[in-house]
N, C-alpha and C. Protein backbone atom coordinates (compact mmCIF):
# COMPACT_ATOMS: atom_id res chain seq x y z
N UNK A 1 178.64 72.28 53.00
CA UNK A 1 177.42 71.48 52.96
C UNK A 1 177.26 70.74 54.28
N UNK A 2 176.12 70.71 54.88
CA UNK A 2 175.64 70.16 56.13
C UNK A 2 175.39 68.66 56.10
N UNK A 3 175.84 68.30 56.86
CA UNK A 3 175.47 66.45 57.20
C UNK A 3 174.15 66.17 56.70
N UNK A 4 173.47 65.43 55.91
CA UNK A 4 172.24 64.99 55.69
C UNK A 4 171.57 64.56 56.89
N UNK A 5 170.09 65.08 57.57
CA UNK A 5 169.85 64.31 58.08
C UNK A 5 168.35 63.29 58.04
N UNK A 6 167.92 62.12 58.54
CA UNK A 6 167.13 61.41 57.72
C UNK A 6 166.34 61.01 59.01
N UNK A 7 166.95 59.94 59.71
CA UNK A 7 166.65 59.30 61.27
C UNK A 7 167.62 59.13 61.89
N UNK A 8 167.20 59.71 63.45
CA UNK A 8 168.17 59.80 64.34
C UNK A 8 167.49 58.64 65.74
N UNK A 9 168.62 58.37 66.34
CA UNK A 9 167.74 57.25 67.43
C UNK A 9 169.33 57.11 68.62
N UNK A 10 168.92 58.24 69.44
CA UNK A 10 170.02 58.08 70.33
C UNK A 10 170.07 58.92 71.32
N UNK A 11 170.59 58.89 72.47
CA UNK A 11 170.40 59.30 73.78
C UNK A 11 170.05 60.74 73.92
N UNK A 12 169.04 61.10 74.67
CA UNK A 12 168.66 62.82 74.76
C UNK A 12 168.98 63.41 75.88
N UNK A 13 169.27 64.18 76.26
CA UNK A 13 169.29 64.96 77.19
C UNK A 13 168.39 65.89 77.45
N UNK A 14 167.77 65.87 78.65
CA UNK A 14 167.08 66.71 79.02
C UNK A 14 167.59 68.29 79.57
N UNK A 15 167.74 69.80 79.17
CA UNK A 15 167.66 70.61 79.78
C UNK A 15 166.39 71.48 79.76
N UNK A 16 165.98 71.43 81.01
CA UNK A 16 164.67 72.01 81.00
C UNK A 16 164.49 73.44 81.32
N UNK A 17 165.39 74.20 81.50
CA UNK A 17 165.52 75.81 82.25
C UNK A 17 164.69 76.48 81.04
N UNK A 18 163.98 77.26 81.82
CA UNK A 18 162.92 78.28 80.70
C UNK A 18 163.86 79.55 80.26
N UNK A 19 164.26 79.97 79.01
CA UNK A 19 165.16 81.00 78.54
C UNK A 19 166.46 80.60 78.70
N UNK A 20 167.14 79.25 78.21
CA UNK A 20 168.41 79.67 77.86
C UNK A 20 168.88 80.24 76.81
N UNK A 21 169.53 81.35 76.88
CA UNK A 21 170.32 82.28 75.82
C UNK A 21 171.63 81.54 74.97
N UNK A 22 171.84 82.38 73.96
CA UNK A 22 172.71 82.07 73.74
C UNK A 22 173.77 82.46 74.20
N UNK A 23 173.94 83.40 75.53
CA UNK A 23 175.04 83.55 76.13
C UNK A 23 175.74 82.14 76.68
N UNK A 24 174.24 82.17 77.39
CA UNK A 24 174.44 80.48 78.19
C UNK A 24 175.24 79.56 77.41
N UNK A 25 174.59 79.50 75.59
CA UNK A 25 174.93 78.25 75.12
C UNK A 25 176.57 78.27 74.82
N UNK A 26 177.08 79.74 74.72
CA UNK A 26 178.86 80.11 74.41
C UNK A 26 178.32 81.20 74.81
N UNK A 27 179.57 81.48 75.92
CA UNK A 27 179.73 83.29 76.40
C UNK A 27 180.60 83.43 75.67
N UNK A 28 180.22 85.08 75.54
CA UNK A 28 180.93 86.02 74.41
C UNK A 28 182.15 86.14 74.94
N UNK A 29 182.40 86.17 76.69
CA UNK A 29 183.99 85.97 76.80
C UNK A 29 184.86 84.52 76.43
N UNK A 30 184.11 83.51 76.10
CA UNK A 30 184.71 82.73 75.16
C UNK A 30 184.98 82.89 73.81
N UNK A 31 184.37 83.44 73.25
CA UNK A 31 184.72 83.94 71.86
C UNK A 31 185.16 84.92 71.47
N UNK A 32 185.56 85.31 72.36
CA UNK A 32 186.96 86.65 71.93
C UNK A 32 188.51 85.61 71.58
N UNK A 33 188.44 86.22 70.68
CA UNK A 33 190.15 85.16 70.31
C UNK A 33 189.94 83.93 70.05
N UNK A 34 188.13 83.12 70.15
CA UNK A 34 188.07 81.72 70.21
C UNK A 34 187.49 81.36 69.40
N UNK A 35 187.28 82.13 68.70
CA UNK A 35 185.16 82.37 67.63
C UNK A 35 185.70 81.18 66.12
N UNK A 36 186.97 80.38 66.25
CA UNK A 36 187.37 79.57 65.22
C UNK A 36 186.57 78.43 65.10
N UNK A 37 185.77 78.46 64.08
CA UNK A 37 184.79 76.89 64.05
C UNK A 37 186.16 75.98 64.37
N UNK A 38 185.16 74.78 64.92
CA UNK A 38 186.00 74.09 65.20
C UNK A 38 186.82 74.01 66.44
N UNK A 39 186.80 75.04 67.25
CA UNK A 39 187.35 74.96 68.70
C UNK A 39 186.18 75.70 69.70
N UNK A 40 184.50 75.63 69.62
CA UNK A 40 183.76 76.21 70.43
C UNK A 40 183.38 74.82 71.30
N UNK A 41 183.33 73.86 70.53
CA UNK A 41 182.48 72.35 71.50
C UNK A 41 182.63 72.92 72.71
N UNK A 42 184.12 72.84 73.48
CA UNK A 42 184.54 72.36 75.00
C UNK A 42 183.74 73.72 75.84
N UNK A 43 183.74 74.49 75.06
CA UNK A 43 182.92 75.74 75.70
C UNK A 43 182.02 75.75 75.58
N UNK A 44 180.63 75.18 75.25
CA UNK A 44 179.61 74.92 75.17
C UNK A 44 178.65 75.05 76.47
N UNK A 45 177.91 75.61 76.76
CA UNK A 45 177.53 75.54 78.78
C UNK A 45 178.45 75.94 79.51
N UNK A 46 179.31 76.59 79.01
CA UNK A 46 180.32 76.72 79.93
C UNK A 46 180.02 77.29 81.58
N UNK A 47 179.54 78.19 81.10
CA UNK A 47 178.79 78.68 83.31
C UNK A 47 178.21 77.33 83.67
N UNK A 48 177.64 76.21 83.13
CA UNK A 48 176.77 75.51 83.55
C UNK A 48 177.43 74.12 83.81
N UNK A 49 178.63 73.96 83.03
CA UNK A 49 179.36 72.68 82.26
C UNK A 49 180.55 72.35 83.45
N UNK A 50 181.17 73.76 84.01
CA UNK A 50 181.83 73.66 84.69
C UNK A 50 182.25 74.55 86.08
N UNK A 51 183.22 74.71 86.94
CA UNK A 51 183.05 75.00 88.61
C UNK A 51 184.01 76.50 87.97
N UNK A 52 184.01 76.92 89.13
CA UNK A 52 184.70 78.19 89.30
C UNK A 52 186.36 77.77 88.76
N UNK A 53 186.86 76.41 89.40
CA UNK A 53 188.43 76.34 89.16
C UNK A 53 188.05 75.86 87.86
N UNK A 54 187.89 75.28 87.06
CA UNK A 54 187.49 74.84 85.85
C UNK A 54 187.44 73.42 85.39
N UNK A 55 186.97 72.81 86.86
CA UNK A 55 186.71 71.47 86.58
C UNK A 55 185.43 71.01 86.78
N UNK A 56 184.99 69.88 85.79
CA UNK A 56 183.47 69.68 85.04
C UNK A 56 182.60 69.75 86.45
N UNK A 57 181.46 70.21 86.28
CA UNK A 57 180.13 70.39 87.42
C UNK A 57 179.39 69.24 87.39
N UNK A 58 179.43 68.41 88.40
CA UNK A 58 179.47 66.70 88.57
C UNK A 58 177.99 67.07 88.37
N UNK A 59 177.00 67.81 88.59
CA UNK A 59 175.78 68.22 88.61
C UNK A 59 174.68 68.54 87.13
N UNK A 60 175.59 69.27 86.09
CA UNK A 60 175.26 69.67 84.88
C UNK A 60 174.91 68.38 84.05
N UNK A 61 174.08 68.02 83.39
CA UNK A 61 173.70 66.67 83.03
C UNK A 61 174.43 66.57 81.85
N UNK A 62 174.86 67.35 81.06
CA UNK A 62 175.98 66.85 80.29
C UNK A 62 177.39 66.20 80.77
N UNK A 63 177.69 66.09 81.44
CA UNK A 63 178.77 65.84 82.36
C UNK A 63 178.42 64.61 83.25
N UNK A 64 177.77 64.20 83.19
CA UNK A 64 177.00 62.93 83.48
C UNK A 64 176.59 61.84 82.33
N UNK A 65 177.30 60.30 82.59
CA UNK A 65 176.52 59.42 81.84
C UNK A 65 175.60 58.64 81.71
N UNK A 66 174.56 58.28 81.04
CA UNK A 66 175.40 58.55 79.47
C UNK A 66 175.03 59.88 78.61
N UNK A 67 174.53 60.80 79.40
CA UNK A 67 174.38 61.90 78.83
C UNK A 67 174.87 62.74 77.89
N UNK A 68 176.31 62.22 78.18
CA UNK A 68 177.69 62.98 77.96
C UNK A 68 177.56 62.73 76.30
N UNK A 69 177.58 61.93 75.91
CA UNK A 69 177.48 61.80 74.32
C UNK A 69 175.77 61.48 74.12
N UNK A 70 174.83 62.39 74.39
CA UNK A 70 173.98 62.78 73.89
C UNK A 70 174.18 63.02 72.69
N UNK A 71 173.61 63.28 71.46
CA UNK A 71 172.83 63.79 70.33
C UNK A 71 171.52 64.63 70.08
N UNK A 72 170.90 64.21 70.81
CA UNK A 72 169.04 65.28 71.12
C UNK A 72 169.26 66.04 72.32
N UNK A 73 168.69 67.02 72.58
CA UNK A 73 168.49 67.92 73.34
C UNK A 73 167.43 67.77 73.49
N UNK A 74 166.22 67.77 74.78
CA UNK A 74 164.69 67.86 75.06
C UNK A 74 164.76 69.35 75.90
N UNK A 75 164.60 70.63 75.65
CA UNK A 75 164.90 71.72 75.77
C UNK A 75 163.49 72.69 76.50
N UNK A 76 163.87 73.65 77.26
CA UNK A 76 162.82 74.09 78.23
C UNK A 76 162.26 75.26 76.90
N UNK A 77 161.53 75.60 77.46
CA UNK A 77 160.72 77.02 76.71
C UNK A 77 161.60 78.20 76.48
N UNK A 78 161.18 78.80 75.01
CA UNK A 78 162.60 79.67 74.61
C UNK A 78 163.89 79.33 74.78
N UNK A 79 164.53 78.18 74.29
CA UNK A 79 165.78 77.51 73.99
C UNK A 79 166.55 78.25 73.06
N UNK A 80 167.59 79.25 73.24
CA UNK A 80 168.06 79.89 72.06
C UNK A 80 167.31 81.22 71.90
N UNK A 81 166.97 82.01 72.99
CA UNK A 81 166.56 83.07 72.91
C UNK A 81 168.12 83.90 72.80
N UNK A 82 167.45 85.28 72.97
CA UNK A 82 169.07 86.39 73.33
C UNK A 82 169.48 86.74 71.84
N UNK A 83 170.96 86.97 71.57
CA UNK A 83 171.61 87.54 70.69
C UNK A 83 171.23 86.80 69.43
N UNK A 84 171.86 87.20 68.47
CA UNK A 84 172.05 86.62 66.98
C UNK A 84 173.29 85.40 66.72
N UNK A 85 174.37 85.35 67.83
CA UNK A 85 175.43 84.54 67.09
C UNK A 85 175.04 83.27 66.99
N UNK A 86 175.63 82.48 65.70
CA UNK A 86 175.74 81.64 65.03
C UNK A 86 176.67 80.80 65.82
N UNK A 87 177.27 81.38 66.69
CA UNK A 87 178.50 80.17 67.31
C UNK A 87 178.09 79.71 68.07
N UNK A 88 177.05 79.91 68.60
CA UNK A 88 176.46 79.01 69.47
C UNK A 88 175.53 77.84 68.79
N UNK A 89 174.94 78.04 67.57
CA UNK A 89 174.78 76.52 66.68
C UNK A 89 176.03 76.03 66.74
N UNK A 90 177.12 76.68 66.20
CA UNK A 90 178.40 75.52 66.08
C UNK A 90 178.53 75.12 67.26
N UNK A 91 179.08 76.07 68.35
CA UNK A 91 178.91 75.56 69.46
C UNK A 91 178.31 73.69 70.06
N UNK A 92 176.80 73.66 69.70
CA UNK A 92 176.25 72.89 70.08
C UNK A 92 176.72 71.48 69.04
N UNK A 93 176.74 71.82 67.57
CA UNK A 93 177.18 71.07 66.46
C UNK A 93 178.22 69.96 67.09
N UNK A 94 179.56 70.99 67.30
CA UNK A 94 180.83 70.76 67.83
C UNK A 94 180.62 69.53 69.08
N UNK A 95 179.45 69.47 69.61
CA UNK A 95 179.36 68.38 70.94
C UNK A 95 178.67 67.62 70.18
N UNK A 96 178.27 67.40 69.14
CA UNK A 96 177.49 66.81 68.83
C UNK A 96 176.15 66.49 68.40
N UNK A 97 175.75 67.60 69.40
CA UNK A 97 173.90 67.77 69.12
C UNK A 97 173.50 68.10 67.75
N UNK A 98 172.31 66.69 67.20
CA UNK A 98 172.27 67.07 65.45
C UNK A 98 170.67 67.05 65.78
N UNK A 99 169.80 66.94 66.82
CA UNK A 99 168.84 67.66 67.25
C UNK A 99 168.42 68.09 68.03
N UNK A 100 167.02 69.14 68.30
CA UNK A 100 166.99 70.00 69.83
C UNK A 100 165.29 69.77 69.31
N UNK A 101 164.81 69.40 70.65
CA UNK A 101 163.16 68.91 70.58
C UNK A 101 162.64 70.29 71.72
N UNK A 102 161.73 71.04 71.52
CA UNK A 102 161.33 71.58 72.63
C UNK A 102 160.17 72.31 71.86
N UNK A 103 159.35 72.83 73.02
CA UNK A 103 158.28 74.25 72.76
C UNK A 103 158.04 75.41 72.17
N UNK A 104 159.30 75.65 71.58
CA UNK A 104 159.70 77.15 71.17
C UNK A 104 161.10 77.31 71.38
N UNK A 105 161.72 78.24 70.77
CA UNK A 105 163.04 78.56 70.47
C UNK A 105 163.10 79.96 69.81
N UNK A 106 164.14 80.41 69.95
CA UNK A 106 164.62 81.84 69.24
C UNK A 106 164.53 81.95 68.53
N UNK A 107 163.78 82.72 67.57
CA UNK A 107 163.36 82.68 66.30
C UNK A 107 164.72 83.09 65.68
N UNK A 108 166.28 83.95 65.64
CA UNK A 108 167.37 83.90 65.12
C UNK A 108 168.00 82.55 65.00
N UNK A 109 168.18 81.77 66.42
CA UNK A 109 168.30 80.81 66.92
C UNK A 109 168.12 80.02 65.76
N UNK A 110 166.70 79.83 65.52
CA UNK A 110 165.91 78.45 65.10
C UNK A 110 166.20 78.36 63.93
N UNK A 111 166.43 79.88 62.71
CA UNK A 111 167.08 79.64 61.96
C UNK A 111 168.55 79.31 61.11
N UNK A 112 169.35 79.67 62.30
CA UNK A 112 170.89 79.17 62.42
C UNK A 112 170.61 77.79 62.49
N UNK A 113 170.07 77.09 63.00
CA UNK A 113 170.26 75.96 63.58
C UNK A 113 170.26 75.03 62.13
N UNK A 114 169.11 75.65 61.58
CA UNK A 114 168.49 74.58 60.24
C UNK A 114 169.72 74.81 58.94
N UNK A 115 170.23 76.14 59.18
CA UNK A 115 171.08 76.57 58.19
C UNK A 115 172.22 76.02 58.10
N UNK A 116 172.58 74.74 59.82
CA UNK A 116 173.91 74.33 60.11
C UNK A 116 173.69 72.92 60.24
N UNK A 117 172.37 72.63 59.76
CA UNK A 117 171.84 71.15 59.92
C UNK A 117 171.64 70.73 61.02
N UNK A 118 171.20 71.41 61.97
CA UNK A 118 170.44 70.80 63.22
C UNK A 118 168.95 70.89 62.86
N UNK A 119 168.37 69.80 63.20
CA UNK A 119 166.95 70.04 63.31
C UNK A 119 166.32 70.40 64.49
N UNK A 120 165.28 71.29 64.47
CA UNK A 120 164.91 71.99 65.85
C UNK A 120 163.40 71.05 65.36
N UNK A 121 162.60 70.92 66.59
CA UNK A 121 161.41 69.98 66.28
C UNK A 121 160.72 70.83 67.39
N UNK A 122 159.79 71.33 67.33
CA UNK A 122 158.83 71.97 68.37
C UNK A 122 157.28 71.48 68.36
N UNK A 123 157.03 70.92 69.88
CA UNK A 123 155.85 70.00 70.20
C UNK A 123 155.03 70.93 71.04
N UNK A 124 153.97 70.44 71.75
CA UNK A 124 153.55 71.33 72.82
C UNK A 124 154.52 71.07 74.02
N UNK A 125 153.92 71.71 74.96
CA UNK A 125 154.86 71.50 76.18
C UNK A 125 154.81 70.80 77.18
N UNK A 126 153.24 70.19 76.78
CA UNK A 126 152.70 68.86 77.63
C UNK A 126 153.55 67.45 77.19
N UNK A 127 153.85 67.41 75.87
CA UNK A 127 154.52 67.15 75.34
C UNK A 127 156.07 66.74 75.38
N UNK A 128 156.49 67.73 75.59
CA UNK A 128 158.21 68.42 75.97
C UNK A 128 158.31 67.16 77.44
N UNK A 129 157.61 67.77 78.45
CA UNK A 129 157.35 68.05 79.80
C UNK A 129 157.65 66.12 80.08
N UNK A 130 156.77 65.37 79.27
CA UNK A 130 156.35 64.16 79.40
C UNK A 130 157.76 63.61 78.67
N UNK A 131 158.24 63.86 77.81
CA UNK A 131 159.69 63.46 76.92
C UNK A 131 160.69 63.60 78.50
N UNK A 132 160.78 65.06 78.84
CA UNK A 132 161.60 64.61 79.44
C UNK A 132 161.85 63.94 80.88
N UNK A 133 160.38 63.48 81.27
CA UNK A 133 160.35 62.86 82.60
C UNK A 133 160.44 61.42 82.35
N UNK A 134 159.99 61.06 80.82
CA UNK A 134 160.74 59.64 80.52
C UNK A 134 162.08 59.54 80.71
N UNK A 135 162.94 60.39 79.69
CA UNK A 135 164.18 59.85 80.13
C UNK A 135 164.58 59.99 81.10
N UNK A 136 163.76 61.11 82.09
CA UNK A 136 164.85 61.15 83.78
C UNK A 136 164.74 59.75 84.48
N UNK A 137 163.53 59.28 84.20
CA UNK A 137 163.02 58.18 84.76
C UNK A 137 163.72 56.76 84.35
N UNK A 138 164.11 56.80 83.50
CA UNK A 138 165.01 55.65 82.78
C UNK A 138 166.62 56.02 82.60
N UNK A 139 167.00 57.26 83.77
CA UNK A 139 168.24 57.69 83.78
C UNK A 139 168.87 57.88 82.45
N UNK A 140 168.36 58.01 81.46
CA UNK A 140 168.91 58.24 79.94
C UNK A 140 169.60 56.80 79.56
N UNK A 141 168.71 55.81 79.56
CA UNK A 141 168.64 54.66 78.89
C UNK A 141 167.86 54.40 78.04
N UNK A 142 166.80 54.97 77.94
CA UNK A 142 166.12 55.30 77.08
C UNK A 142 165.84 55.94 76.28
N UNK A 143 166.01 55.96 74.30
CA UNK A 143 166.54 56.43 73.95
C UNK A 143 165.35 57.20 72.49
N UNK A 144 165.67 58.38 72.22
CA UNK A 144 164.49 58.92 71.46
C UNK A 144 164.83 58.74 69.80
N UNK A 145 163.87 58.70 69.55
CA UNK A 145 163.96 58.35 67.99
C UNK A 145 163.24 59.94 67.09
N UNK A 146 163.86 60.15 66.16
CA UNK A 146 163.62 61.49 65.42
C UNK A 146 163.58 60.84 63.94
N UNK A 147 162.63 60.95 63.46
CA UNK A 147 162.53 60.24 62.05
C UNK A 147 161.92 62.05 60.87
N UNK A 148 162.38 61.85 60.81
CA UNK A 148 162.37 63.71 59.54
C UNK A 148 161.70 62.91 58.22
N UNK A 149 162.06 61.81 57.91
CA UNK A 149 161.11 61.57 56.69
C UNK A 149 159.92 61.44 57.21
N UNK A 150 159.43 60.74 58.20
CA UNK A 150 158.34 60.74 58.84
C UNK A 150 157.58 61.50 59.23
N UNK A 151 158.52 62.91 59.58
CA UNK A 151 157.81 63.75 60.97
C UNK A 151 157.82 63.65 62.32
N UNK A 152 158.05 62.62 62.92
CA UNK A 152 157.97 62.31 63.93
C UNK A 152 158.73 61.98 64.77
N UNK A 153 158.53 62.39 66.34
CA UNK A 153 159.45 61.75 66.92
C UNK A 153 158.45 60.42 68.36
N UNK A 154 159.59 59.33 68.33
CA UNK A 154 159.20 58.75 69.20
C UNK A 154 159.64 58.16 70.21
N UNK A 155 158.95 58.55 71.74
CA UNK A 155 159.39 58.20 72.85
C UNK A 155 160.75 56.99 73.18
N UNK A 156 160.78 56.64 74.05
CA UNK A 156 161.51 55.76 74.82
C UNK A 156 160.47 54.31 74.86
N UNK A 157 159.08 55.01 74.93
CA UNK A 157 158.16 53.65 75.51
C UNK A 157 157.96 53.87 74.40
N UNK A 158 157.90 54.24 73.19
CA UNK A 158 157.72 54.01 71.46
C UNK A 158 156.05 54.93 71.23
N UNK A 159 155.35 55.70 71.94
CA UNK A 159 154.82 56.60 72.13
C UNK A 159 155.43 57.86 70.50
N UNK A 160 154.63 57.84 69.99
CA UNK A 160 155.07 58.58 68.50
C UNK A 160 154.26 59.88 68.44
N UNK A 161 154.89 61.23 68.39
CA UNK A 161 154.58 62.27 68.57
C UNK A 161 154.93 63.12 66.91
N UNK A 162 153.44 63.45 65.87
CA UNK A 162 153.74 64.31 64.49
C UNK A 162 154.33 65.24 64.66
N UNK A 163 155.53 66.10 64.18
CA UNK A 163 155.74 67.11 64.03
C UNK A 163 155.56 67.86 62.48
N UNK A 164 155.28 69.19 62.79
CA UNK A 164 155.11 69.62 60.94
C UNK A 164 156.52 70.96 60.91
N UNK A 165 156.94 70.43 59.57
CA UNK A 165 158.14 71.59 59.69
C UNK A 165 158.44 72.34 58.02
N UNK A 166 159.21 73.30 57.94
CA UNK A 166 158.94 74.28 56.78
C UNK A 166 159.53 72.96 55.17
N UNK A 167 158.58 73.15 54.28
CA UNK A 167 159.10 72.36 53.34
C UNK A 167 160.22 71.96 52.57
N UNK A 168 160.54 73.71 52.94
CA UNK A 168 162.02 73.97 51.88
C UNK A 168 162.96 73.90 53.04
N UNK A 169 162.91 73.90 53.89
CA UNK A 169 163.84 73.06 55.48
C UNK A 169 163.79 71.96 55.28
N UNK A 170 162.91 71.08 55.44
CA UNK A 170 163.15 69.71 55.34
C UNK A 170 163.91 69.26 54.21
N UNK A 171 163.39 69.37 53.17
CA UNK A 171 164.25 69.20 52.33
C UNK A 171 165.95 69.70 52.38
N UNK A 172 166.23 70.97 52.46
CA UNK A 172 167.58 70.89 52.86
C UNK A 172 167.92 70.09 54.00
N UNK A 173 167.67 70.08 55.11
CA UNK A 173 167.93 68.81 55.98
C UNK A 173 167.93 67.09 55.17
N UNK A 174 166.76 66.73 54.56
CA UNK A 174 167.24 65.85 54.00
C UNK A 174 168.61 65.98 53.04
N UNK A 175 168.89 66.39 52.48
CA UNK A 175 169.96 66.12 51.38
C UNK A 175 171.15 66.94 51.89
N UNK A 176 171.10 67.48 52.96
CA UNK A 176 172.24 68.11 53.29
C UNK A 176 173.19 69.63 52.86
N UNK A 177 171.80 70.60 52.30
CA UNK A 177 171.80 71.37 51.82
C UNK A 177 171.71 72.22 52.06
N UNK A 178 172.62 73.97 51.98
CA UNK A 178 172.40 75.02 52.77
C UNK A 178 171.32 76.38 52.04
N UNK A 179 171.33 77.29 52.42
CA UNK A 179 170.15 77.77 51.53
C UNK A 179 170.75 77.95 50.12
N UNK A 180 172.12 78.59 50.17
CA UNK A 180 172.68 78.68 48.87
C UNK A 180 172.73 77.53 48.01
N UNK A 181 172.63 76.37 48.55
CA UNK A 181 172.84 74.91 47.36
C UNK A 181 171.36 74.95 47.40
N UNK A 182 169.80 75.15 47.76
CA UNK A 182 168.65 75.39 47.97
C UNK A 182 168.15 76.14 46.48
N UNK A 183 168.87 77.35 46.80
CA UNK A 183 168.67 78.47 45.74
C UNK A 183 169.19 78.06 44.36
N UNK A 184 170.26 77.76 44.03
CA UNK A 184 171.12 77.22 42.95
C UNK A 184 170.24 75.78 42.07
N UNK A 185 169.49 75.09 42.76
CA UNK A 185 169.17 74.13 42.49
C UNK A 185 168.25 75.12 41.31
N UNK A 186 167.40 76.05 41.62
CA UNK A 186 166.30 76.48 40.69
C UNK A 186 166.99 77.63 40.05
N UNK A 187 168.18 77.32 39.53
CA UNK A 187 169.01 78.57 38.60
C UNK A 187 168.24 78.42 37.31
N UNK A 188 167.73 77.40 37.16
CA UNK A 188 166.73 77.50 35.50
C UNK A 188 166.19 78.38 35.73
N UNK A 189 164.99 78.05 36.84
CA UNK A 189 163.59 78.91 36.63
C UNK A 189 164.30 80.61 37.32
N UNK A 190 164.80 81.31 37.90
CA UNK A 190 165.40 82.25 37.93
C UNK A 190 166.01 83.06 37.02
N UNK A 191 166.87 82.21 36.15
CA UNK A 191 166.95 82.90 34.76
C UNK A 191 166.26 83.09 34.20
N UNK A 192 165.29 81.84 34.01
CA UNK A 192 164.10 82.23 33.25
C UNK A 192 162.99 83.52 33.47
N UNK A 193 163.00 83.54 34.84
CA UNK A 193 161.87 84.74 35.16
C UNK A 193 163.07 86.10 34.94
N UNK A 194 164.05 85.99 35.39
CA UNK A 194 165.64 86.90 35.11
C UNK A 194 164.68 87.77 33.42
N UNK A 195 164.97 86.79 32.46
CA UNK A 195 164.77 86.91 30.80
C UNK A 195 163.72 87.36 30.65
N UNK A 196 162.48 86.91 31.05
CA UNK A 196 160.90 87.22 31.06
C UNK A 196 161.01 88.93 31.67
N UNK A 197 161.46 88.93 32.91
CA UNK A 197 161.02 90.12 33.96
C UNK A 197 161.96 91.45 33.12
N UNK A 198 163.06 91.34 32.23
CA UNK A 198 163.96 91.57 31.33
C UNK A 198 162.71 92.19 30.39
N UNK A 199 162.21 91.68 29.31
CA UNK A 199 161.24 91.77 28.60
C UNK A 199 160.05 92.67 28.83
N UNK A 200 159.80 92.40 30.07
CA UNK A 200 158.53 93.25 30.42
C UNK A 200 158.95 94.51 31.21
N UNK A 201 159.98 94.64 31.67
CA UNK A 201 160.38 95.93 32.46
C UNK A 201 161.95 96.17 32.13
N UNK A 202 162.09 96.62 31.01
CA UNK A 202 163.30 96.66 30.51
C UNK A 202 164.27 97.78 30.71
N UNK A 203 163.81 98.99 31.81
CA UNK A 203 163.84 100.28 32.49
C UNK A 203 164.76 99.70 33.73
N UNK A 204 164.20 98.39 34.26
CA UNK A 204 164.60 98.34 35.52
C UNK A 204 166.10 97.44 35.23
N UNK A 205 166.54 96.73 34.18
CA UNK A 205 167.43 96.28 33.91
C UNK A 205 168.60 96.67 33.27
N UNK A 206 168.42 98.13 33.12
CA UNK A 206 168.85 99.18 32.51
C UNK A 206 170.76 99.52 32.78
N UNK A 207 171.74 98.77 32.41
CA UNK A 207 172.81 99.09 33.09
C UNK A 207 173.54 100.55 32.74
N UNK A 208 173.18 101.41 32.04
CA UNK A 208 173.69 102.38 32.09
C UNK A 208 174.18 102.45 30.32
């Protein structure tokens, strides 16, 4: 079961690169032998996070404070494009990030994310663009607020931006629920149509 989440209000990070993959977010030569939830965090960005000898890239804004314990991501266009793996949600989980604000995202991506309790929030990009020149501008002192009962997220200067997101998502995000605890909740009405659909097509229920 996934962390509930409700309101969030804490430092974002801006990466703005158009198409990061999920190679980017964990290379697959990290996850050979490594793919154990629970040990992807430190590899997270890794081409980006750190130098050739393998010490942190004074440059990469995660690696910079107070960036460094971010929580939000303010993310460039197609965030989470590329492959299908899931370890790159944990991946991001593992550092912390319990949301990612941007324009668009990987549609595999976008649904890992919700399935692992990250909320993905997608604005326009005029939008995006303006989020993250606040916080560059306030060196990440300024801090974004994500309210999910609300919808909304709001600026640094308190600037409040609607978002609309899938019903039966939100709700698992609120209560901390994965699709399987989602599904289970309506085991009545399933049986029930189970018994009914039983009744009326009794060919197709046919065990032999």
């Amino acid at each position: 079961m996934a962390q509930a989440f409700t309101k969030l209000t804490a430092t974002a990070a801006p990466i703005m690169r158009t198409n990061v993959d999920t190679d980017v977010i964990i290379s697959i030569n990290r996850m050979i032998g490594n793919s154990v939830r629970g040990s992807l965090g430190k590899w997270a960005f890794g081409s980006l996070r750190y130098l050739p000898d393998g010490s942190d890239n004074p440059e990469f804004i995660l690696n910079r404070e107070p960036y460094r314990g971010a929580e939000i991501l303010v993310a460039g266009p197609n965030f989470g494009c590329g492959s299908s793996r899931e370890a790159a949600v944990w991946a991001l989980q593992e550092m912390g990030i319990r949301a990612i604000i941007g324009s668009g995202f990987g549609d595999i991506f976008f649904a890992n994310c919700f399935q692992n309790g990250i909320l993905l929030v997608v604005l326009d990009k005029a939008v995006i663009d303006g989020l993250a020149a606040e916080i560059e501008a306030s060196q990440g002192a300024g801090r974004l607020s994500v309210d999910l009962e609300e919808q909304t997220v709001t600026s640094p200067s308190g600037v409040r931006h609607a978002f609309e997101i899938d019903p039966r998502r939100r709700v698992g995000l609120l209560e901390g629920l994965d699709e399987i605890s989602l599904t289970l909740r309506r085991e009545q009405e399933i049986r029930a149509f189970q018994a009914s659909d039983r009744d009326a097509r009794p060919w197709i229920h046919f065990a032999g």
